[in-house]
Protein backbone atom coordinates (compact mmCIF):
# COMPACT_ATOMS: atom_id res chain seq x y z
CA UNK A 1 97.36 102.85 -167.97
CA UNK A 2 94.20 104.36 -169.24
CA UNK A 3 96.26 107.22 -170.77
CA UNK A 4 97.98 104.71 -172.64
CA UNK A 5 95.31 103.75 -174.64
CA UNK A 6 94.73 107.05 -176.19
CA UNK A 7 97.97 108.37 -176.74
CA UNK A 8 99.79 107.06 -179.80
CA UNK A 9 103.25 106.28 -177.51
CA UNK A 10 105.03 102.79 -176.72
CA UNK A 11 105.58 99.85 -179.15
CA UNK A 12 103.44 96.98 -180.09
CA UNK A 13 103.67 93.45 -181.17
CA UNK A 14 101.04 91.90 -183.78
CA UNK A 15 100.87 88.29 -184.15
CA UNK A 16 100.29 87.11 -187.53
CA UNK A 17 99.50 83.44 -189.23
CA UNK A 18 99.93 83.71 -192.54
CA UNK A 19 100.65 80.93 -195.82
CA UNK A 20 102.42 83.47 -197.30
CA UNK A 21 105.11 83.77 -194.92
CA UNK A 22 108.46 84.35 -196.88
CA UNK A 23 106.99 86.93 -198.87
CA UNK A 24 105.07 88.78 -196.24
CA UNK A 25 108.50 88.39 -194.19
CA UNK A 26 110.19 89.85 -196.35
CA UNK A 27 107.85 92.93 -197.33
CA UNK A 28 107.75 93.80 -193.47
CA UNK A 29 111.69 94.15 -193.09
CA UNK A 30 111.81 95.88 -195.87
CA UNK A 31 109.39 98.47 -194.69
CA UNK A 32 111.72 98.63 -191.66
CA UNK A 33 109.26 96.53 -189.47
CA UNK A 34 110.91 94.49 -186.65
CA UNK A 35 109.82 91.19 -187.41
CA UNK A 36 110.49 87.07 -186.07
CA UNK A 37 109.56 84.44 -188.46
CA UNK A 38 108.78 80.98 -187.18
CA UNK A 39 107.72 77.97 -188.94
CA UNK A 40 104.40 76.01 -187.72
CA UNK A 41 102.17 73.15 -188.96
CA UNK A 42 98.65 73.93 -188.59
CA UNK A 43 95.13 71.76 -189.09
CA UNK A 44 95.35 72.62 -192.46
CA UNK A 45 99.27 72.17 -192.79
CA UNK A 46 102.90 74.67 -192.88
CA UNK A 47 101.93 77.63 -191.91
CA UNK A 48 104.47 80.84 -190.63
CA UNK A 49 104.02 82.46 -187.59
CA UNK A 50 105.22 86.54 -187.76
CA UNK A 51 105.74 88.72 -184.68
CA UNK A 52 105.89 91.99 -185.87
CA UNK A 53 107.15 94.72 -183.64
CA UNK A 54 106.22 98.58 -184.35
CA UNK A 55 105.05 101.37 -182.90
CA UNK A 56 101.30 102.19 -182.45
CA UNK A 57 100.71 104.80 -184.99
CA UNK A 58 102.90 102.88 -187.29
CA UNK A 59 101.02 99.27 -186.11
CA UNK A 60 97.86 100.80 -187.44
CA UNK A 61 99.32 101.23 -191.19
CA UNK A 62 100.84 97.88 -191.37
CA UNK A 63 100.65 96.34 -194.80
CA UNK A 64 97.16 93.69 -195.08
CA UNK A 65 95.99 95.93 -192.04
């Protein structure tokens, strides 16, 4: 487990809350990024939920990063 943490292997999934969820959606697939989109409502109102999947090297250069 320790090993893991230093060696660049494995997948990853980032949570992300975001108002600009169509167009940050769509900039992630596009980039080849396994990504979920889900639809919330927040304190503030609609907000999107993203669960992007990617590996760790890749995780690191993630658009917004």
């Amino acid at each position: 487990m320790t090993l893991q943490r230093w060696l660049p292997f494995g997948e990853q999934v980032v949570r992300v809350f975001t108002r600009e969820g169509v167009v940050l959606f769509e900039r992630l697939k596009s980039e080849g990024y396994g990504v979920t989109r889900f639809q919330g409502e927040g304190r503030d109102g609609a907000v999107t939920m993203l669960f992007v999947q990617a590996g760790r090297a890749k995780a690191r250069r993630a658009p917004g990063a």
